[in-house]
Protein backbone atom coordinates (compact mmCIF):
# COMPACT_ATOMS: atom_id res chain seq x y z
CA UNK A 1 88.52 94.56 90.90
CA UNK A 2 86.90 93.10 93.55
CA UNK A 3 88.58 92.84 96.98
CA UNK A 4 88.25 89.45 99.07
CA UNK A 5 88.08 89.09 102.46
CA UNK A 6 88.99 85.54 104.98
CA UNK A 7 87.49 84.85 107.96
CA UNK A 8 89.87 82.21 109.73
CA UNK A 9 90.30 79.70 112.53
CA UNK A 10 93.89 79.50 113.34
CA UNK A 11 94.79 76.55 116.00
CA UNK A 12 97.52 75.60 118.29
CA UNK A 13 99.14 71.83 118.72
CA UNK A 14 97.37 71.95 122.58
CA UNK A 15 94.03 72.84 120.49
CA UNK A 16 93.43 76.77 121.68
CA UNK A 17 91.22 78.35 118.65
CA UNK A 18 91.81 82.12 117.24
CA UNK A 19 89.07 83.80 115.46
CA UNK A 20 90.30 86.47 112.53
CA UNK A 21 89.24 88.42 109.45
CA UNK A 22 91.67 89.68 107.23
CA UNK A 23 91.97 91.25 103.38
CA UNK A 24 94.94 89.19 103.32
CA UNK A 25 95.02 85.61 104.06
CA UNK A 26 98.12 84.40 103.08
CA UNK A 27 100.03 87.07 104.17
CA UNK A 28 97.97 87.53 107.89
CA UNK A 29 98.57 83.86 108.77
CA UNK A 30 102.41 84.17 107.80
CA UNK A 31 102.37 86.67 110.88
CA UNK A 32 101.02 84.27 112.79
CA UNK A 33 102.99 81.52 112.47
CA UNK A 34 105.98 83.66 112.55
CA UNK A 35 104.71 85.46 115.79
CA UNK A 36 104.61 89.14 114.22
CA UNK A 37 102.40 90.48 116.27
CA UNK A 38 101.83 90.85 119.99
CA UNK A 39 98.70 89.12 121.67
CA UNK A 40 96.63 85.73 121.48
CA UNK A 41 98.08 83.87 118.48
CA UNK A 42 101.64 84.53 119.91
CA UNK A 43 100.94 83.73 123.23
CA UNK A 44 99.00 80.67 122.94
CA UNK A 45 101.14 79.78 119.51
CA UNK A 46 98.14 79.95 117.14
CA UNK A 47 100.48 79.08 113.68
CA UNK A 48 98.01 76.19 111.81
CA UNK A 49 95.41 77.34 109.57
CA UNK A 50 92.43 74.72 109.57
CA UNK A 51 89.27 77.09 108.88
CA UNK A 52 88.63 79.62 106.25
CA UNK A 53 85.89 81.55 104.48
CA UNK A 54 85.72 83.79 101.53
CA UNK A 55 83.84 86.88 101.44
CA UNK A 56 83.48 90.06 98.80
CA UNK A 57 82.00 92.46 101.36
CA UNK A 58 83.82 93.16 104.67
CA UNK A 59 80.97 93.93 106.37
CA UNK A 60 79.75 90.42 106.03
CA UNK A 61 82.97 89.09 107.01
CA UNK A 62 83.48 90.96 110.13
CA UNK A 63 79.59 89.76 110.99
CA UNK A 64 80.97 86.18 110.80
CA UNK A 65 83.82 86.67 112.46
CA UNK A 66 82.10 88.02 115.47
CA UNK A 67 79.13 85.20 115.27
CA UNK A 68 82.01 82.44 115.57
CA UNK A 69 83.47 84.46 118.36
CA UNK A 70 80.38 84.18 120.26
CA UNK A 71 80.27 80.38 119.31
CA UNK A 72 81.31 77.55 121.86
CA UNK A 73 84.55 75.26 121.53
CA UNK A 74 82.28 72.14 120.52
CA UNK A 75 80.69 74.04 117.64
CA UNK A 76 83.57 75.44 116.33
CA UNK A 77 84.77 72.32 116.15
CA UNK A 78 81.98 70.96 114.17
CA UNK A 79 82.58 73.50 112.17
CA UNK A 80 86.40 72.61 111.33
CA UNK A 81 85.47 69.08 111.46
CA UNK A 82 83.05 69.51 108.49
CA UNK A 83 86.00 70.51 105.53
CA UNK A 84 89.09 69.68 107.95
CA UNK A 85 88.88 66.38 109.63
CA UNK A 86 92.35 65.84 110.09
CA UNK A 87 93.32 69.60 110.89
CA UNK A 88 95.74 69.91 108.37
CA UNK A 89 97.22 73.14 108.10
CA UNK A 90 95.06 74.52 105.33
CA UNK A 91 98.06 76.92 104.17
CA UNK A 92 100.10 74.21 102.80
CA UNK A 93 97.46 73.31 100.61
CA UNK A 94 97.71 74.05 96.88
CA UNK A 95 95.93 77.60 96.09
CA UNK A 96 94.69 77.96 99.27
CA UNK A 97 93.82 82.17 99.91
CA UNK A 98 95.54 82.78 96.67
């Protein structure tokens, strides 16, 4: 079986943007939004998914993750922009990381 990985873009209602990668989608943004774990998504109340990729190798995925890190605001944005105009909360969609 082959194992999936996520890189995300979890948001706050004031706009502050995390960067992850996870094995786990569903379950990693469910710590999130229910403040799980200590540090930058609880502080700054990161709960909304609005960005996602899939990836089969984790190497890839943690060499995205740490290209978007290195990214600007504005182009991060683009990048939402592009599949999530409205920045819906991308977990409540149907079959979304599943």
């Amino acid at each position: 079986m082959t194992k999936i990985y996520h890189i995300y873009i979890m948001s706050s209602i004031s706009g502050v943007l995390y960067v992850g990668v996870t094995n786990n989608l569903v379950r990693r943004v469910w710590q999130h939004k229910m403040k799980l774990t200590e540090g930058f998504t609880k502080k700054y109340n990161c709960f909304k998914l609005v960005y996602f990729e899939e990836y089969q190798d984790i190497n890839e995925a943690i060499a995205r993750e740490k290209q978007l890190k290195r990214w600007g605001r504005l182009k991060k944005e683009n990048l939402i922009n592009k599949i999530n105009p409205k920045w819906r909360d991308l977990l409540e969609e149907p079959n979304v990381g599943r």
